[in-house]
N, C-alpha and C. Protein backbone atom coordinates (compact mmCIF):
# COMPACT_ATOMS: atom_id res chain seq x y z
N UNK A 1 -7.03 7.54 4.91
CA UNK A 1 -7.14 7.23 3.51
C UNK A 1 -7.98 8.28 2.79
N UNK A 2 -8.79 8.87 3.82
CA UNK A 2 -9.54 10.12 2.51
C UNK A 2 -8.37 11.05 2.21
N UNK A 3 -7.56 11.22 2.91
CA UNK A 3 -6.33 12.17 2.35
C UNK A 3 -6.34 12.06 1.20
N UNK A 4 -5.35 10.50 0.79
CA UNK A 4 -4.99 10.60 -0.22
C UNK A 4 -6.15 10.28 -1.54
N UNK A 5 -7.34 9.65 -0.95
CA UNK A 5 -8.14 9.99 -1.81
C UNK A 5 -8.31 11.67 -2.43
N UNK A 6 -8.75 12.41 -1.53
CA UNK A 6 -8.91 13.69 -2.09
C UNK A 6 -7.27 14.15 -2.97
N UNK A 7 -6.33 13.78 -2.69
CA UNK A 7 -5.58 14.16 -3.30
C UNK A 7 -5.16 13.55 -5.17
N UNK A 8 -5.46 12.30 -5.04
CA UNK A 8 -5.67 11.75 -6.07
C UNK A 8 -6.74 12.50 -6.81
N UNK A 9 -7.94 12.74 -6.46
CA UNK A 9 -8.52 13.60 -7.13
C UNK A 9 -8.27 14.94 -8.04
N UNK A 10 -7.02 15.48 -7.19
CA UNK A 10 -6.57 16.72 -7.61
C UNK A 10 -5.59 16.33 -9.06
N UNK A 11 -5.39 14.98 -8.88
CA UNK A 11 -4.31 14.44 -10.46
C UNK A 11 -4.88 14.82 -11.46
N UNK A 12 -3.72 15.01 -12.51
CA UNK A 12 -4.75 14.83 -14.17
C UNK A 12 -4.80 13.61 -14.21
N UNK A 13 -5.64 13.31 -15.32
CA UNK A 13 -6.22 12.21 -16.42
C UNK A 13 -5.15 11.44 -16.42
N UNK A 14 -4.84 9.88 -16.10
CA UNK A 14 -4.18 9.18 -16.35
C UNK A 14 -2.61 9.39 -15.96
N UNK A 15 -2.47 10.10 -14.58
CA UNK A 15 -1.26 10.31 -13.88
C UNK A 15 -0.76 9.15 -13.48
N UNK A 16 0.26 8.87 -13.39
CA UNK A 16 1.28 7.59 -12.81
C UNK A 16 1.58 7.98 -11.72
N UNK A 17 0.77 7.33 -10.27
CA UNK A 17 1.60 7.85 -9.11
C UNK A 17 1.91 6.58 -8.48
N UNK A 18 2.10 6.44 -7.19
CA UNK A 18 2.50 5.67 -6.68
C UNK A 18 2.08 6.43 -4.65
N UNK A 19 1.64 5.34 -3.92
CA UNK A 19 1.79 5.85 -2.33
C UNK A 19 1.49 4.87 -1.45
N UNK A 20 2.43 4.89 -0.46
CA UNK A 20 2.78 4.29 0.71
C UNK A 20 2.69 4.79 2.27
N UNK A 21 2.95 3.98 3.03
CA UNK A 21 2.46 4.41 4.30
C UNK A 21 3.47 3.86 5.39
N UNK A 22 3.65 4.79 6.34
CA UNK A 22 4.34 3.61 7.49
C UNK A 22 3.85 3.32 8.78
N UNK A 23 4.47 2.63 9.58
CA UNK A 23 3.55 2.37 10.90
C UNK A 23 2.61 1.23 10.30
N UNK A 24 1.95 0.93 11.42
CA UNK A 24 0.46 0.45 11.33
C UNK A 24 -0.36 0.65 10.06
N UNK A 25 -0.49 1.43 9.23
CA UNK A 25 -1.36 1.50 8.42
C UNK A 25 -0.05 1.06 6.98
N UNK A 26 0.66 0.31 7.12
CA UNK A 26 1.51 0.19 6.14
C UNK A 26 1.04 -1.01 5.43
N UNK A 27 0.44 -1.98 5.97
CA UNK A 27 -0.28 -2.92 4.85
C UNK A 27 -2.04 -2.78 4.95
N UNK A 28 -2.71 -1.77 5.38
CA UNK A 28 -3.62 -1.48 4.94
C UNK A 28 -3.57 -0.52 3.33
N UNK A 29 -2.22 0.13 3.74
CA UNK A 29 -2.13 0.75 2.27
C UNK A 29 -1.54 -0.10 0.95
N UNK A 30 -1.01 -0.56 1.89
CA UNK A 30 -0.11 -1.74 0.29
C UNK A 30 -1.71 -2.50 -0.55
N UNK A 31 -2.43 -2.36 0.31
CA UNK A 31 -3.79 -3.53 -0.02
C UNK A 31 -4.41 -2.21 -0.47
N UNK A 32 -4.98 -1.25 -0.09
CA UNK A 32 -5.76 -0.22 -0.90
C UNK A 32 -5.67 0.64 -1.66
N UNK A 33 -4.30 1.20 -2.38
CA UNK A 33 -3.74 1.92 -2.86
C UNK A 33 -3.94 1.02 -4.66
N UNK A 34 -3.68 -0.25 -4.67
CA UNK A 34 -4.65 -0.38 -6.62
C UNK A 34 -5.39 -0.51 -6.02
N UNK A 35 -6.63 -0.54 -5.52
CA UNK A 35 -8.04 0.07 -5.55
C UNK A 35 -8.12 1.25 -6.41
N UNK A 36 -7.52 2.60 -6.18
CA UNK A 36 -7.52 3.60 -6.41
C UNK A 36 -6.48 3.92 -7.76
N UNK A 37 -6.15 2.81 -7.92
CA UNK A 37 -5.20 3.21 -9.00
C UNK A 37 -3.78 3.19 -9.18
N UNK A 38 -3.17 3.43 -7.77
CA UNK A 38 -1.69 3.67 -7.62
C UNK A 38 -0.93 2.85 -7.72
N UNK A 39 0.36 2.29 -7.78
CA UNK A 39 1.57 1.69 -7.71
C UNK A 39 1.46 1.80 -6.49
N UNK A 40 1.55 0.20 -5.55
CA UNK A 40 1.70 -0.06 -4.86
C UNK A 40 3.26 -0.56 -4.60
N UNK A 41 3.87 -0.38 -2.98
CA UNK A 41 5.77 -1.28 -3.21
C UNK A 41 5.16 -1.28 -2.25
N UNK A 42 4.33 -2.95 -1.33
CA UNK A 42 4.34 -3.65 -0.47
C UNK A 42 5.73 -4.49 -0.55
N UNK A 43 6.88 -4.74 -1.04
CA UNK A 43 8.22 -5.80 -0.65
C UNK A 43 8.97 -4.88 0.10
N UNK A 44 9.22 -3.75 0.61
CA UNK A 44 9.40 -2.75 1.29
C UNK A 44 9.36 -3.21 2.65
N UNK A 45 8.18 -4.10 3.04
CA UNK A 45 7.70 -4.20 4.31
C UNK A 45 8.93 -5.01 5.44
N UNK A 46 9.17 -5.11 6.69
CA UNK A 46 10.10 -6.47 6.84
C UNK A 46 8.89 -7.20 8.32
N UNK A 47 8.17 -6.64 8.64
CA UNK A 47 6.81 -7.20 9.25
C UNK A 47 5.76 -7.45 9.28
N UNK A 48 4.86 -8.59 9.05
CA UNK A 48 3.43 -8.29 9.04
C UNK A 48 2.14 -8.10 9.99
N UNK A 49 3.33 -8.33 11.33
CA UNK A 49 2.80 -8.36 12.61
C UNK A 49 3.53 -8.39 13.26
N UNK A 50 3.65 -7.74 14.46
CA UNK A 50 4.44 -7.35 15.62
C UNK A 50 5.23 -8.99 15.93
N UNK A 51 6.31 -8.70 15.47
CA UNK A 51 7.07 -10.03 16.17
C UNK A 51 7.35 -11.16 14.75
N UNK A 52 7.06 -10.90 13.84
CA UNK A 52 6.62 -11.97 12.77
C UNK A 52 7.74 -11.40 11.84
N UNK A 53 8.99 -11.20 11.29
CA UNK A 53 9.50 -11.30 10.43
C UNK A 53 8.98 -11.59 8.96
N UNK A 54 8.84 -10.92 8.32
CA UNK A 54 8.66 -11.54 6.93
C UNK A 54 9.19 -11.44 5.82
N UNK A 55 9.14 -12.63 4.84
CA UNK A 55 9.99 -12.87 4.08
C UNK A 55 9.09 -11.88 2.59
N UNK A 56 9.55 -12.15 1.61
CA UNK A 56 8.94 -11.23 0.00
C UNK A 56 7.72 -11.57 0.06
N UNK A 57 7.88 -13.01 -0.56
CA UNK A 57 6.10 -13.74 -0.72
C UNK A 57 5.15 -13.50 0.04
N UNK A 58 5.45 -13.67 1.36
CA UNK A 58 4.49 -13.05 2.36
C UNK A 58 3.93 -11.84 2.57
N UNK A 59 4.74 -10.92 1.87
CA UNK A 59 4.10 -9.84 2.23
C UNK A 59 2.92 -9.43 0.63
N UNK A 60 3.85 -10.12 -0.59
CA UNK A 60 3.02 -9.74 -1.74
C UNK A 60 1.76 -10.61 -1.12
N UNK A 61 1.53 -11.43 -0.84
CA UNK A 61 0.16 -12.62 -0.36
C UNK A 61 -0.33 -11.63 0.19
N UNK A 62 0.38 -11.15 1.20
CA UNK A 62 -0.69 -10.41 2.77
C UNK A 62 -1.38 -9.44 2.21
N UNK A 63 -0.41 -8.45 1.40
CA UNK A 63 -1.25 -7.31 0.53
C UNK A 63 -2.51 -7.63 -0.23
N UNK A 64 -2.33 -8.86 -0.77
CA UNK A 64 -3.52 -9.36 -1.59
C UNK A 64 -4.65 -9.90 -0.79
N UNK A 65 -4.38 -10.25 -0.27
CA UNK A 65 -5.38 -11.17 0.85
C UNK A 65 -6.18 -10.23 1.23
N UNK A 66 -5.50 -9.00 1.60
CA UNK A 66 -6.37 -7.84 2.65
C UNK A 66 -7.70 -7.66 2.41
C-alpha cells in the first residue's frame, strides 16, 4: 500500500482515480483505497475467503466492515 500511496501523491489537485488489487490483498484494498480518496469497485470480487462464494451485498458489507 505505500506504492500506491506514493503514487497518489504524484496526482494533481483533485484527480479522479480509481485502484484495485488482486489476490489476497483484494479486499484489503477495496476497504483502504476511500481512505485515500479513490474509487473503490469491491462488486468485482466473487470470494471473501477461500471456499466462501460471495454474493454483491457481501462483499459491499465486507469492504466496509474492514
Amino acid at each position: 500500500m505505500n506504492t500506491l500511496i506514493a503514487m497518489v501523491h504524484q496526482l494533481p489537485l483533485r484527480a479522479v482515480y480509481s485502484a484495485l488489487s488482486i489476490g489476497h490483498m483484494q479486499l484489503p484494498y477495496t476497504a483502504f483505497v476511500p481512505l485515500i480518496g479513490a474509487n473503490s469497485d469491491g462488486e468485482d470480487n466473487l470470494y471473501l475467503s477461500r471456499g466462501w462464494l460471495a454474493i454483491n451485498s457481501e462483499v459491499v458489507t465486507g469492504g466496509r466492515d474492514r
